[in-house]
N, C-alpha and C. Protein backbone atom coordinates (compact mmCIF):
# COMPACT_ATOMS: atom_id res chain seq x y z
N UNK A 1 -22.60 -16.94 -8.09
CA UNK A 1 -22.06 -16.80 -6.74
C UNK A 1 -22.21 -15.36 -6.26
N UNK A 2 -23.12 -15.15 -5.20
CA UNK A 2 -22.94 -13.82 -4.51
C UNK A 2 -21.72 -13.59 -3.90
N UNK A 3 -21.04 -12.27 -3.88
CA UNK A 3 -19.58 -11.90 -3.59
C UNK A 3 -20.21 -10.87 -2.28
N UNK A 4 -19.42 -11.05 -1.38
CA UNK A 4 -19.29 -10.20 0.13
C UNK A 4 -19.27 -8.88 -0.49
N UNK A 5 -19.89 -7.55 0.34
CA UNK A 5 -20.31 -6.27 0.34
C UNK A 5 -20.11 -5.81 1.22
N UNK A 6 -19.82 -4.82 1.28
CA UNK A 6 -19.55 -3.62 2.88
C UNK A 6 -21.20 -3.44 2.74
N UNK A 7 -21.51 -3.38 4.07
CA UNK A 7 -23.11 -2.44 4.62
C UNK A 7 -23.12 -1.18 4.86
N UNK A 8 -21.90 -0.67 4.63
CA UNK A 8 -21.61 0.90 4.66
C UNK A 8 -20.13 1.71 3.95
N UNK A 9 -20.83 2.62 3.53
CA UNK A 9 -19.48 3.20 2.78
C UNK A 9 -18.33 3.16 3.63
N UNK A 10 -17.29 2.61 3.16
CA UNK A 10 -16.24 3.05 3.71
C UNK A 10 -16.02 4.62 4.54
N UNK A 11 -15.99 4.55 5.58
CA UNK A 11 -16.03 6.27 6.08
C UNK A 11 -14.76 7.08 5.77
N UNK A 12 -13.64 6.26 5.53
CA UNK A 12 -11.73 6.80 5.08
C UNK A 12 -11.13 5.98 3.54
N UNK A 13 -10.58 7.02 3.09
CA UNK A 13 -9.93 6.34 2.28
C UNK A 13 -9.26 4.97 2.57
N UNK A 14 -9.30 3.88 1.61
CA UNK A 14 -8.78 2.68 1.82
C UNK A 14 -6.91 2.55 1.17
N UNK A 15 -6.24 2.55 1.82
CA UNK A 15 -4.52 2.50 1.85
C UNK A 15 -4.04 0.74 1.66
N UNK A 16 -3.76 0.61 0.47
CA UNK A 16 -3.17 -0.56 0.22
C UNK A 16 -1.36 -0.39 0.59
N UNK A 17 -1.66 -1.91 1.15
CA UNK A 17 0.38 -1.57 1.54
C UNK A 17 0.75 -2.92 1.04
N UNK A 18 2.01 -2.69 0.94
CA UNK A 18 2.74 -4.44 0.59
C UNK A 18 3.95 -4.48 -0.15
N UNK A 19 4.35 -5.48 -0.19
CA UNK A 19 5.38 -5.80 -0.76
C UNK A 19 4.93 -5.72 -2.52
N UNK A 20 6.16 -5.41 -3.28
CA UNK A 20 5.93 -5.55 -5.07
C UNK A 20 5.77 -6.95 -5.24
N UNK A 21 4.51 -7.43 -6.07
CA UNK A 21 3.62 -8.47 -6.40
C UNK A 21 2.90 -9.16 -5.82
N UNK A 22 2.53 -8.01 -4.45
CA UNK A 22 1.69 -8.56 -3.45
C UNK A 22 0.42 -8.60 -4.17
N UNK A 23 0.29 -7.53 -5.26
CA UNK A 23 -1.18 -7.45 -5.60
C UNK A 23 -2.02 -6.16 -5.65
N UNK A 24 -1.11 -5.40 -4.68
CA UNK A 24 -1.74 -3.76 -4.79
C UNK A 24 -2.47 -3.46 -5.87
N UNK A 25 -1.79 -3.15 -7.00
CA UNK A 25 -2.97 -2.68 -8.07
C UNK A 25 -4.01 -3.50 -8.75
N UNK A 26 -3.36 -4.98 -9.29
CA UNK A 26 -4.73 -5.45 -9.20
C UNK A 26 -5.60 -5.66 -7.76
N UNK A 27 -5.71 -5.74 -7.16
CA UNK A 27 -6.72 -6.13 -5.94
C UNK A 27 -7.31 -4.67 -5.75
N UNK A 28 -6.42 -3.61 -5.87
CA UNK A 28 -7.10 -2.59 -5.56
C UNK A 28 -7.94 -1.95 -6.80
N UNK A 29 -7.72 -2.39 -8.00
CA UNK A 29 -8.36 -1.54 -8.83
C UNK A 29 -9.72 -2.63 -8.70
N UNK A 30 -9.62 -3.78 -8.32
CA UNK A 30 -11.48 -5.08 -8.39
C UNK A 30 -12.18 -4.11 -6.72
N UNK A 31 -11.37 -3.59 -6.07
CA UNK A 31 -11.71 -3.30 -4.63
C UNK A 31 -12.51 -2.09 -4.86
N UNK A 32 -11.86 -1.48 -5.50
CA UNK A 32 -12.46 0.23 -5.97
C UNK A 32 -13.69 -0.11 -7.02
N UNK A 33 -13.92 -1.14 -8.13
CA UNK A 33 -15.22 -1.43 -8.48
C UNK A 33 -16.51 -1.75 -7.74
N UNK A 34 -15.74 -2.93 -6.94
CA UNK A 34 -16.74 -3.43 -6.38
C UNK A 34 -17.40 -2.20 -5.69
N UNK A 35 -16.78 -1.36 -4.72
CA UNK A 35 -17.06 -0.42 -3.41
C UNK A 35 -17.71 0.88 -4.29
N UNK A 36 -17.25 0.91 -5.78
CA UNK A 36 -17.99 2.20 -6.22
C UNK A 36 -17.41 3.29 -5.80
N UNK A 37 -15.87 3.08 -5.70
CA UNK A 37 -14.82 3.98 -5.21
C UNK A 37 -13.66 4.36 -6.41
N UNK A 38 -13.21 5.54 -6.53
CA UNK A 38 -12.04 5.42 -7.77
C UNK A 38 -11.00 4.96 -7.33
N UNK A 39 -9.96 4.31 -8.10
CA UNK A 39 -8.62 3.63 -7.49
C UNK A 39 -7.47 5.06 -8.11
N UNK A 40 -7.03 5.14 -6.80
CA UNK A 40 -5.70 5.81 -7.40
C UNK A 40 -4.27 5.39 -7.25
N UNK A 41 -3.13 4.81 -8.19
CA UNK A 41 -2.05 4.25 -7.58
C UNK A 41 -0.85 5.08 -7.91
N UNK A 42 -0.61 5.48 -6.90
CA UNK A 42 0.49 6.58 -5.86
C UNK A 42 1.43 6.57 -6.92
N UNK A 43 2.21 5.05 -7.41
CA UNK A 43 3.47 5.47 -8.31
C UNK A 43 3.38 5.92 -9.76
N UNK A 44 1.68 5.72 -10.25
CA UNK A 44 1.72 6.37 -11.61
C UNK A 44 1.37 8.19 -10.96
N UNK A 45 1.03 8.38 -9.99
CA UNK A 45 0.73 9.71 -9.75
C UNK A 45 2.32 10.56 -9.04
N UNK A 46 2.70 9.76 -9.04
CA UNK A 46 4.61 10.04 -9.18
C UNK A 46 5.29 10.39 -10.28
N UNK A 47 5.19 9.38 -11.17
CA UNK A 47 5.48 9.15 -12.14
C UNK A 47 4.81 10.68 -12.79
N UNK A 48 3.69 10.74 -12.70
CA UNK A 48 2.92 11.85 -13.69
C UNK A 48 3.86 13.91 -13.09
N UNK A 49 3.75 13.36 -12.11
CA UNK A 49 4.59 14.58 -11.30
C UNK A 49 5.75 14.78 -11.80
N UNK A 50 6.68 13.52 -11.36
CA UNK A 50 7.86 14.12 -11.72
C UNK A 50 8.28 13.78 -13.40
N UNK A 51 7.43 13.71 -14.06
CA UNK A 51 7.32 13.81 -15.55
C UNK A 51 8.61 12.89 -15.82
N UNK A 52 8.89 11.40 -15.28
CA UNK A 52 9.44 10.19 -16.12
C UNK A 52 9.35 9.34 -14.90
N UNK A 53 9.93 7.96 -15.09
CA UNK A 53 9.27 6.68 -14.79
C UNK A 53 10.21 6.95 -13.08
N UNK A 54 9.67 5.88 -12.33
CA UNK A 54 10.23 5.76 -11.14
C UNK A 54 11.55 4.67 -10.99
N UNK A 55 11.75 3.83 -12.28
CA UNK A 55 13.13 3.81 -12.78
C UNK A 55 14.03 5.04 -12.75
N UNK A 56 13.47 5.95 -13.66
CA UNK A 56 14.04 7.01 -14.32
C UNK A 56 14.60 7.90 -13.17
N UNK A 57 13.32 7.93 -11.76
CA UNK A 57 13.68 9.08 -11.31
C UNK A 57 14.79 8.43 -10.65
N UNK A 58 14.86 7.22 -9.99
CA UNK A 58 15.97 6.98 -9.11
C UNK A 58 17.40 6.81 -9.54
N UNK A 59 17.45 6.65 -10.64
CA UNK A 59 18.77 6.73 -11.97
C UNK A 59 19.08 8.03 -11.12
N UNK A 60 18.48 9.22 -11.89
CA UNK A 60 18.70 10.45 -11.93
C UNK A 60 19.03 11.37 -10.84
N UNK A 61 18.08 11.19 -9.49
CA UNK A 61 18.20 11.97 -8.42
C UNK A 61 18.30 11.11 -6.88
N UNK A 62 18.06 9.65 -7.39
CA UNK A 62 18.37 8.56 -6.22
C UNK A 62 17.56 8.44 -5.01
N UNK A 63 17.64 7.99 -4.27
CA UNK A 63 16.48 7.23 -3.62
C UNK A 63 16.08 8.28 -2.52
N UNK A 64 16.97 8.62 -1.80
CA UNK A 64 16.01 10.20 -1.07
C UNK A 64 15.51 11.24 -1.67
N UNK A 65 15.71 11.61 -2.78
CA UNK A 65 14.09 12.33 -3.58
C UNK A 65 13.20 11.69 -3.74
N UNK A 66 13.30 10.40 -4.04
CA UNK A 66 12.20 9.78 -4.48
C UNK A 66 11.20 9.83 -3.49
N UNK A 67 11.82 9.45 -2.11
CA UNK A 67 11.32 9.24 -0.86
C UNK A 67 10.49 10.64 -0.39
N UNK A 68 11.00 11.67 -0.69
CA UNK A 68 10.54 13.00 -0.72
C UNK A 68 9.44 13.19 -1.58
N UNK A 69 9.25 12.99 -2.53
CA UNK A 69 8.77 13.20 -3.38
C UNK A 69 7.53 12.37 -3.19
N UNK A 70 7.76 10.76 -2.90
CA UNK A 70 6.34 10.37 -2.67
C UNK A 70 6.03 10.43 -1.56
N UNK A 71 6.19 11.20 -0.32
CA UNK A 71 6.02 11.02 0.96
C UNK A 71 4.74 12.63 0.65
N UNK A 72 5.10 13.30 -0.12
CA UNK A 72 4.52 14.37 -0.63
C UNK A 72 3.11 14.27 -1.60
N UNK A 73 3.74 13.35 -2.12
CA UNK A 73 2.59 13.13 -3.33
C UNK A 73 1.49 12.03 -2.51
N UNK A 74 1.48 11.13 -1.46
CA UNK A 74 0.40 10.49 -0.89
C UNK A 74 -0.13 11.43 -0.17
N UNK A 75 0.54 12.36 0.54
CA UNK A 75 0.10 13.50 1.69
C UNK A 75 -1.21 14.01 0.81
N UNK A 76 -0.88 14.31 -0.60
CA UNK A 76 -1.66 14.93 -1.52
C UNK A 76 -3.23 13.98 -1.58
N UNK A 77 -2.72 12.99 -1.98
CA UNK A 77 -3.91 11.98 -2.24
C UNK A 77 -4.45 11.82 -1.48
N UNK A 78 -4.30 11.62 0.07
CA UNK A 78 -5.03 11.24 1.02
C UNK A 78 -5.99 13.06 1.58
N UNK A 79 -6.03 13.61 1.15
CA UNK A 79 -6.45 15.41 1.12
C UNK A 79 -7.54 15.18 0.21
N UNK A 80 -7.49 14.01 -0.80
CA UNK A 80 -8.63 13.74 -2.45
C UNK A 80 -9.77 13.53 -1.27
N UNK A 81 -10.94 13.35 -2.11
CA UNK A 81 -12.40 12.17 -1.69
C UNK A 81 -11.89 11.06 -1.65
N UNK A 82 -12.96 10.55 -1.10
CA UNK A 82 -12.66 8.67 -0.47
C UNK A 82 -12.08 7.72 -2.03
N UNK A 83 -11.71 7.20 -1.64
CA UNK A 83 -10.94 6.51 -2.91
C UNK A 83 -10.12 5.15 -1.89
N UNK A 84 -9.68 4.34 -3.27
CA UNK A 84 -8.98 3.18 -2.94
C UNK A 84 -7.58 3.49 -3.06
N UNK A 85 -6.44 3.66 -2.54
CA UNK A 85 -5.05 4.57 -2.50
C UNK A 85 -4.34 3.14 -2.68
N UNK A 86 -3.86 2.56 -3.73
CA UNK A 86 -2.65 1.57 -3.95
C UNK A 86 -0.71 2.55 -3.79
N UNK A 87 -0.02 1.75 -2.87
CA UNK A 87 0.77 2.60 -2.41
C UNK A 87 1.91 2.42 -2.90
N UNK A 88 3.76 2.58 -2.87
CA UNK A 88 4.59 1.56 -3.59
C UNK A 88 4.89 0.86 -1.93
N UNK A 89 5.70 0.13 -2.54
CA UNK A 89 6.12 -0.79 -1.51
C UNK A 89 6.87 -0.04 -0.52
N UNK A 90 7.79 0.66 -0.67
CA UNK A 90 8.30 1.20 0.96
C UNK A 90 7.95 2.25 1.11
N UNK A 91 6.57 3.04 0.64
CA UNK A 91 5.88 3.90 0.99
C UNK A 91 5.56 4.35 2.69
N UNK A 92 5.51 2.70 3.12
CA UNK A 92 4.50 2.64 4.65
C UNK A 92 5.95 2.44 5.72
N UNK A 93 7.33 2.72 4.83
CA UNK A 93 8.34 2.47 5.60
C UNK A 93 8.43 4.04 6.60
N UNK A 94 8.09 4.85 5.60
CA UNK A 94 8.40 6.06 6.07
C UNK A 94 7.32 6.70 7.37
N UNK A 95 7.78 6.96 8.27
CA UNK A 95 6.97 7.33 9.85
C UNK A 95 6.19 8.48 9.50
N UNK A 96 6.15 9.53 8.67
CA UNK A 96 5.49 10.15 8.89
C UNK A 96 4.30 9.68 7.77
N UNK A 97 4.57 9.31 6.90
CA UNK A 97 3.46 8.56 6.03
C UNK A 97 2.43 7.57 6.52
N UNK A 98 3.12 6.69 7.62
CA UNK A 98 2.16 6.06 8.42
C UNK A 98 1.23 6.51 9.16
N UNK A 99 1.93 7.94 10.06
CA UNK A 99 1.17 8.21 10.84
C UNK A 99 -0.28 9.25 9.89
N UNK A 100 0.27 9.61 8.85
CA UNK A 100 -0.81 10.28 7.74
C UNK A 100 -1.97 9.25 7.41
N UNK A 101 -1.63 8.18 7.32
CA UNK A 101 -2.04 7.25 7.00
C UNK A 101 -3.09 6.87 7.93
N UNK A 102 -3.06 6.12 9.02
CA UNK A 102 -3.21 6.33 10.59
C UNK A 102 -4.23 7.15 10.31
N UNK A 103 -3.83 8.59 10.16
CA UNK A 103 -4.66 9.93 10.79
C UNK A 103 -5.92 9.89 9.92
N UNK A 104 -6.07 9.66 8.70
CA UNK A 104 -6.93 9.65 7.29
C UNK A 104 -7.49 8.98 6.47
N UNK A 105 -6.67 7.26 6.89
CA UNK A 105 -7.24 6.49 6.14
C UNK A 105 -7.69 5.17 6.85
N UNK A 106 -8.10 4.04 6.05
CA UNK A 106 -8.12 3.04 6.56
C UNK A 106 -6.99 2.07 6.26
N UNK A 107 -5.72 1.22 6.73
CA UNK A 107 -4.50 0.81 5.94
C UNK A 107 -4.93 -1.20 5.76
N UNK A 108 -4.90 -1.38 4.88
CA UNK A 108 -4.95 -2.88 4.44
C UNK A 108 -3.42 -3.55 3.62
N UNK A 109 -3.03 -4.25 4.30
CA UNK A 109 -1.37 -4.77 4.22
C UNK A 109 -2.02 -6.12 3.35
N UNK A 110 -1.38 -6.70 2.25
CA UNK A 110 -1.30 -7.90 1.65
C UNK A 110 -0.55 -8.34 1.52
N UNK A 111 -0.55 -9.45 2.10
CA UNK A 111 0.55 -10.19 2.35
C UNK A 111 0.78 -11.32 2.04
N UNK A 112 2.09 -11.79 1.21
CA UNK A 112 1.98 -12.86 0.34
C UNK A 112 3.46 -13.69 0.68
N UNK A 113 3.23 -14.78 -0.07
CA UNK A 113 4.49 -15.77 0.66
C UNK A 113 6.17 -15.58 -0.94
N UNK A 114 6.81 -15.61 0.02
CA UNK A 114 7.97 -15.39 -0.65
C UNK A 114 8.22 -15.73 -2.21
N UNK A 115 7.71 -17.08 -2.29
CA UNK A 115 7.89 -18.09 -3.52
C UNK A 115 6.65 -17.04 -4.94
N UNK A 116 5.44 -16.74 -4.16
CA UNK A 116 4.43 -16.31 -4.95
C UNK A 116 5.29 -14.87 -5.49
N UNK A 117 5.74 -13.98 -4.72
CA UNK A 117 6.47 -12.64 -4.86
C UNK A 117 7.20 -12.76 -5.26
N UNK A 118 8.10 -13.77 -5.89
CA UNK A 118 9.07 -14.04 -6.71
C UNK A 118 8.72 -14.73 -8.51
N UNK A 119 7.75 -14.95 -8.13
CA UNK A 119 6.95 -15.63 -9.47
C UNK A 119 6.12 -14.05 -9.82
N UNK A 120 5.67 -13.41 -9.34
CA UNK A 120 4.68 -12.66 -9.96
C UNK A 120 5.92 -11.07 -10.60
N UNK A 121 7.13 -10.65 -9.52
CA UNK A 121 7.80 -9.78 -10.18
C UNK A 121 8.82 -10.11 -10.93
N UNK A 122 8.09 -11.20 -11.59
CA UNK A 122 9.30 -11.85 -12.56
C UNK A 122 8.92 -11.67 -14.01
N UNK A 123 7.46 -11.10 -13.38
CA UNK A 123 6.45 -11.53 -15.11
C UNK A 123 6.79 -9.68 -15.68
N UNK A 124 7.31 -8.62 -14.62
CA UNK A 124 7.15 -7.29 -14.70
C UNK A 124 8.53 -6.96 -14.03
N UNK A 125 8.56 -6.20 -15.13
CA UNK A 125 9.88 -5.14 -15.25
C UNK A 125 10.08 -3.71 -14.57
N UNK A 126 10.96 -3.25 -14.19
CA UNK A 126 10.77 -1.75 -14.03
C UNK A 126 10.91 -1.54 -12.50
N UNK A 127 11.46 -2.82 -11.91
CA UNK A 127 11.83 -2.55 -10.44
C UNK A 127 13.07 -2.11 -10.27
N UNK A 128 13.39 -1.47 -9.93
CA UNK A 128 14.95 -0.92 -9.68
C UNK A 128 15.81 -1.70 -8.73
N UNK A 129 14.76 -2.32 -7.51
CA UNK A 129 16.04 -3.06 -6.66
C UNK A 129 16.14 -4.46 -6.99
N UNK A 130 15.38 -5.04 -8.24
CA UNK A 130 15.72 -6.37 -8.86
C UNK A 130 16.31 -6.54 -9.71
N UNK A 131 16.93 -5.38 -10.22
CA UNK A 131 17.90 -5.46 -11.42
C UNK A 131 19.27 -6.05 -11.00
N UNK A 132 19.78 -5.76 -9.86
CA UNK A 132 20.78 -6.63 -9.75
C UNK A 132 20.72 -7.50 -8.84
N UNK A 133 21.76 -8.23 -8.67
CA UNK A 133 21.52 -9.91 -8.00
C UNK A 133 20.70 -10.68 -8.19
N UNK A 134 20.56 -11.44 -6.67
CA UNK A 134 18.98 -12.08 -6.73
C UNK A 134 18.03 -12.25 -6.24
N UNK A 135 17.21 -11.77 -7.44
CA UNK A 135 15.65 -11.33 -6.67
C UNK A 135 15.22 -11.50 -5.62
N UNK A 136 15.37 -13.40 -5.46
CA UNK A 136 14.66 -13.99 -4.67
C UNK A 136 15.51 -13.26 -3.14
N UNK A 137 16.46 -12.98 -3.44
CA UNK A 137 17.29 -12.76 -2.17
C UNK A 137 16.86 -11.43 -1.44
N UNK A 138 16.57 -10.82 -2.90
CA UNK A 138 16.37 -9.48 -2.08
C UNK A 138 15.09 -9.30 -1.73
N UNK A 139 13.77 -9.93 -1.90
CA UNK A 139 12.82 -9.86 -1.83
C UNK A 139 13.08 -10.50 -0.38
N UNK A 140 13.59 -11.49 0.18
CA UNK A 140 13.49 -11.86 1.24
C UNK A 140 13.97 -11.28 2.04
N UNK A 141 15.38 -10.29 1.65
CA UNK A 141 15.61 -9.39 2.70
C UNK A 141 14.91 -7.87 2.70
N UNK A 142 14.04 -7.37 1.75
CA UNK A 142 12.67 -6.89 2.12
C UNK A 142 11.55 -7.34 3.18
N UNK A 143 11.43 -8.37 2.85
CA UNK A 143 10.60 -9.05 3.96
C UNK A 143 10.81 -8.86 5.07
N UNK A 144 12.11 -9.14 5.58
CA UNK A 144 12.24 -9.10 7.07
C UNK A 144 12.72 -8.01 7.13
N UNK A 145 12.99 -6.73 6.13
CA UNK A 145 12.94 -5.46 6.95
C UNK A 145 11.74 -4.86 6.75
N UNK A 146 10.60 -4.68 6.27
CA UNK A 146 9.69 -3.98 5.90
C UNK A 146 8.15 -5.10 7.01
N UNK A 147 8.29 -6.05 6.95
CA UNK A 147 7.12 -7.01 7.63
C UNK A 147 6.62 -6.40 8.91
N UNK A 148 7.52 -5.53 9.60
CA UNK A 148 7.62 -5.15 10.68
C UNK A 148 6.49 -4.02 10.89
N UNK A 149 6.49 -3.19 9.73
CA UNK A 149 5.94 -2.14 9.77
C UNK A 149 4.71 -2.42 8.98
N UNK A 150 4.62 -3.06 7.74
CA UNK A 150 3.39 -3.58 7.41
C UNK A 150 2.38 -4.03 8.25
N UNK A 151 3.04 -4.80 9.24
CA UNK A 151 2.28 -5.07 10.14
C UNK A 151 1.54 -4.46 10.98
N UNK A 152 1.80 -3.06 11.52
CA UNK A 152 1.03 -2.19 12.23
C UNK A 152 -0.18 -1.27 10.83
N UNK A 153 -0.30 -1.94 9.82
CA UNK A 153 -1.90 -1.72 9.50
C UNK A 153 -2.87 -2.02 9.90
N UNK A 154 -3.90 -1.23 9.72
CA UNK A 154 -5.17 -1.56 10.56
C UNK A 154 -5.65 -3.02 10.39
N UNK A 155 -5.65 -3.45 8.83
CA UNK A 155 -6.27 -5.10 8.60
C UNK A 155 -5.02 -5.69 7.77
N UNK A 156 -5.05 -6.95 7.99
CA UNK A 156 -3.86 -8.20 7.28
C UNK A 156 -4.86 -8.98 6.25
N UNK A 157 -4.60 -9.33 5.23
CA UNK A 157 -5.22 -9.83 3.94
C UNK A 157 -3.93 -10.79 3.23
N UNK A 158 -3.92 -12.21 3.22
CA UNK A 158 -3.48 -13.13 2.74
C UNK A 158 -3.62 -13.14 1.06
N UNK A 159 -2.56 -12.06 0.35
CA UNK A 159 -2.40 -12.64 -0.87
C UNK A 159 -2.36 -13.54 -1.48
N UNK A 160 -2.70 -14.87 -1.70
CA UNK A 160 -2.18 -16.46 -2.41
C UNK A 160 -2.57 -16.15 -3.42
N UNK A 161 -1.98 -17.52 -4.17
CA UNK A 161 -1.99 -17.76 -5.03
C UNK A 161 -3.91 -18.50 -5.68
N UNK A 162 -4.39 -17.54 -5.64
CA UNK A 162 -5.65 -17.58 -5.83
C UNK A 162 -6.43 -16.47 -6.69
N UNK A 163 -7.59 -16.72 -7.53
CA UNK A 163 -8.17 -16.31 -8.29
C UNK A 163 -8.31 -14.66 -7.75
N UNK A 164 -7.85 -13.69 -8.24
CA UNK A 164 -7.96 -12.02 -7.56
C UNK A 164 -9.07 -12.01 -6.76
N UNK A 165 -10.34 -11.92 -7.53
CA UNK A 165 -11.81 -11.90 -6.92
C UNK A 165 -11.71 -12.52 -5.41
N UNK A 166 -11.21 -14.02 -5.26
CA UNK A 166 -11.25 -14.16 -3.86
C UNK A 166 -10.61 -13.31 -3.02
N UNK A 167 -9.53 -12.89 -3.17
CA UNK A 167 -8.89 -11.88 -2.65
C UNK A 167 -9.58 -10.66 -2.16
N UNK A 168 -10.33 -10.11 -3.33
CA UNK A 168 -10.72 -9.09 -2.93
C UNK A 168 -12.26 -9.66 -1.65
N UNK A 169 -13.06 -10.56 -2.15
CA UNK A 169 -13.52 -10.94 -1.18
C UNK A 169 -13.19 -10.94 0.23
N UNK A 170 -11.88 -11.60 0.54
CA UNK A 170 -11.42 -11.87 1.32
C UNK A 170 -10.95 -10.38 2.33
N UNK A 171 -10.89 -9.36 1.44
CA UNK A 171 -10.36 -8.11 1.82
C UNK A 171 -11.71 -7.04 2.31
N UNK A 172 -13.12 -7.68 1.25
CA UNK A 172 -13.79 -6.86 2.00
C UNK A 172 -14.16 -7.74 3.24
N UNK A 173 -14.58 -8.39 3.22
CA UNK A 173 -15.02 -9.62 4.64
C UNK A 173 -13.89 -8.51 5.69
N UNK A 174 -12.92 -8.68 5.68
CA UNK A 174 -11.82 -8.77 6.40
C UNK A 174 -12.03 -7.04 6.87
N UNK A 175 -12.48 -6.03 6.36
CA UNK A 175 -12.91 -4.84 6.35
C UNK A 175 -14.19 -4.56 6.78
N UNK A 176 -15.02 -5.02 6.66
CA UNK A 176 -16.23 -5.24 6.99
C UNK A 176 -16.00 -5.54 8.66
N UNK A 177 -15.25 -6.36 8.80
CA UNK A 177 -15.07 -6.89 10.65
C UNK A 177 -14.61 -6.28 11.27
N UNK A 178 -13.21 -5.38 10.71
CA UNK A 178 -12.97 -4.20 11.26
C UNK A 178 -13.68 -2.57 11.44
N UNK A 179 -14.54 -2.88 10.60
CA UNK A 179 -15.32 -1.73 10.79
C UNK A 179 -16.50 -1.72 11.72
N UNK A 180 -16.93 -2.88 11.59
CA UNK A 180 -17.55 -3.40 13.19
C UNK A 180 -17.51 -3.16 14.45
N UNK A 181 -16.10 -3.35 14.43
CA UNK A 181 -15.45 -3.41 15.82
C UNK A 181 -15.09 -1.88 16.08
N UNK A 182 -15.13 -0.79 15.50
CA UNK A 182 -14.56 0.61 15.47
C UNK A 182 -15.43 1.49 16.05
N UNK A 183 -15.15 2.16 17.29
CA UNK A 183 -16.40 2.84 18.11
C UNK A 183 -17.02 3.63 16.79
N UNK A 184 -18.49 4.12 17.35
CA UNK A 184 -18.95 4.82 16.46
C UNK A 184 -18.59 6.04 15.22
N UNK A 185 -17.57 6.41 16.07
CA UNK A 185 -16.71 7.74 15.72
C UNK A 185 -15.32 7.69 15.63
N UNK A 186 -14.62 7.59 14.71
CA UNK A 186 -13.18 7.73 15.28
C UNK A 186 -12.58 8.83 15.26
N UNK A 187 -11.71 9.06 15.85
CA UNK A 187 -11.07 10.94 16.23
C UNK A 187 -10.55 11.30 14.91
N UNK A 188 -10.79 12.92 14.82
CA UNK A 188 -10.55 13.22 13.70
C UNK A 188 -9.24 13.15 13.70
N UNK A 189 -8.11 13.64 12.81
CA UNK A 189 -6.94 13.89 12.33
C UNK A 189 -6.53 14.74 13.50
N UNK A 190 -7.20 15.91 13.86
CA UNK A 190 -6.88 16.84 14.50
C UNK A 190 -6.78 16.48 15.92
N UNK A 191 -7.48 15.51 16.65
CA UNK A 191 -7.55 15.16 17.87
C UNK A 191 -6.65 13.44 17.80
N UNK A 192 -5.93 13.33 17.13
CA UNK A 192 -5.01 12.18 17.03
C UNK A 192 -3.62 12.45 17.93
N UNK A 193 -3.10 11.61 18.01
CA UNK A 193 -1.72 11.86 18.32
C UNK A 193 -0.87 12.34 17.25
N UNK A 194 0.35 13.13 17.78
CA UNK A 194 1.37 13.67 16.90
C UNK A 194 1.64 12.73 16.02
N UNK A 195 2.68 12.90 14.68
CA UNK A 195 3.01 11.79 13.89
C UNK A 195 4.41 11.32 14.95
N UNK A 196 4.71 9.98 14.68
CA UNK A 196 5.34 9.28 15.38
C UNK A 196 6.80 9.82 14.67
N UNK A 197 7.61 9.92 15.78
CA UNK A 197 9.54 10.07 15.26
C UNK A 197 10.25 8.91 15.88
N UNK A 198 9.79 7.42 16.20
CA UNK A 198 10.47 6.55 16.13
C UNK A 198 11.81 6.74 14.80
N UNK A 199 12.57 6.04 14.97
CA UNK A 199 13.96 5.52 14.31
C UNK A 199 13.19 4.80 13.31
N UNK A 200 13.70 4.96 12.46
CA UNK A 200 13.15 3.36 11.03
C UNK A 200 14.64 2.96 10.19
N UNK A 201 14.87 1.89 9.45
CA UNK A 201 15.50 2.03 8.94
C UNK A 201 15.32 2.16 7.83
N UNK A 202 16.56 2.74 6.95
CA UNK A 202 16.55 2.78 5.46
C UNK A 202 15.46 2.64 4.40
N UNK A 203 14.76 3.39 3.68
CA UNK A 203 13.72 3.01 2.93
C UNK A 203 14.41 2.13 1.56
N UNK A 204 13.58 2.17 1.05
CA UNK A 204 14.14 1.17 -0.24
C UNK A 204 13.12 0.86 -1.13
N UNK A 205 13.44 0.63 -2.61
CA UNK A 205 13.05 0.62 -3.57
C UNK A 205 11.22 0.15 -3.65
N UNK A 206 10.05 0.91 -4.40
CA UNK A 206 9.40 0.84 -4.03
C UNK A 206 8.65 -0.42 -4.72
């Protein structure tokens, strides 16, 4: 079976967003093979910074460092060469990260159905906001606070419950059309609009 190809390098780094067990790192590390791009994912390059786990750090110094801390550390990554950027989950909550995002990259949201996101962060440990209650509950009230903003990525990509490879298929196709449609040139960083200071609410566990 021949698998879908971009006809041109990606011109921006590619920004994975989503909910935890949407798929970010696997999809993005088959995305970064296929494209001949390196994958880098934001929370082990957290993790490596602040020298212990992203459990660990939020124990320790709680959820607005963390927020600091990776709002800092993507600023960093997206400054690298072109690469595939897997993000944490309320990474894309934060306004000025979006609009970095926006300014530098290309953003691809995966998006998956409640039941699947509850089966897949069940198999993996090490989430901080599933340790208590229930999952399923809180994953759904993620959903309807975070969907909002996922949504203003550049492309939407249907996580299911399907073999990765299609996925990633499905993600370059889906990239490929948007890059189509994108005048020849798009404005640099510097000729963009300011970063946005809309209101957001509350970030949360990534």
């Amino acid at each position: 079976m021949t698998r879908p190809t971009l006809r041109q390098r990606p011109p921006r780094t590619l920004v994975l967003v989503g909910l935890m067990g949407a798929g970010k790192t696997s999809i993005g590390r088959r995305l970064a093979s296929r494209l001949g791009l390196p994958f880098v994912d934001a929370d082990q390059e957290i993790e490596r910074a602040a020298g212990c786990s992203i459990p660990e750090f939020f124990d320790r110094y709680g959820e607005p460092a963390f927020r600091e801390g990776e709002r800092r550390v993507i600023a960093r990554l997206l400054d690298q060469p072109l690469q595939v950027l897997s993000t944490g989950g309320g990474a894309f909550m934060d306004a000025e990260t979006r609009a970095l995002v926006r300014q530098r990259a290309h953003s691809i949201w995966l998006r998956a159905e409640l039941d699947l996101l509850v089966l897949r962060t069940a198999r993996r440990g090490g989430r901080p906001l599933l340790k208590d209650g229930d999952p399923k509950e809180t994953l759904r009230q993620l959903m309807e606070l975070r969907h909002p903003y996922y949504a203003q990525a550049d492309i939407t990509v249907d996580s299911g419950d399907r073999p990765a490879e299609e996925t990633v298929d499905r993600v370059i196709e889906s990239l490929q059309d948007y890059l189509d449609n994108q005048p020849p040139a798009r404005a640099s960083a510097a000729d963009e609009p300011a970063m946005e200071t809309r209101p957001q609410p509350a970030a949360v566990e990534s």
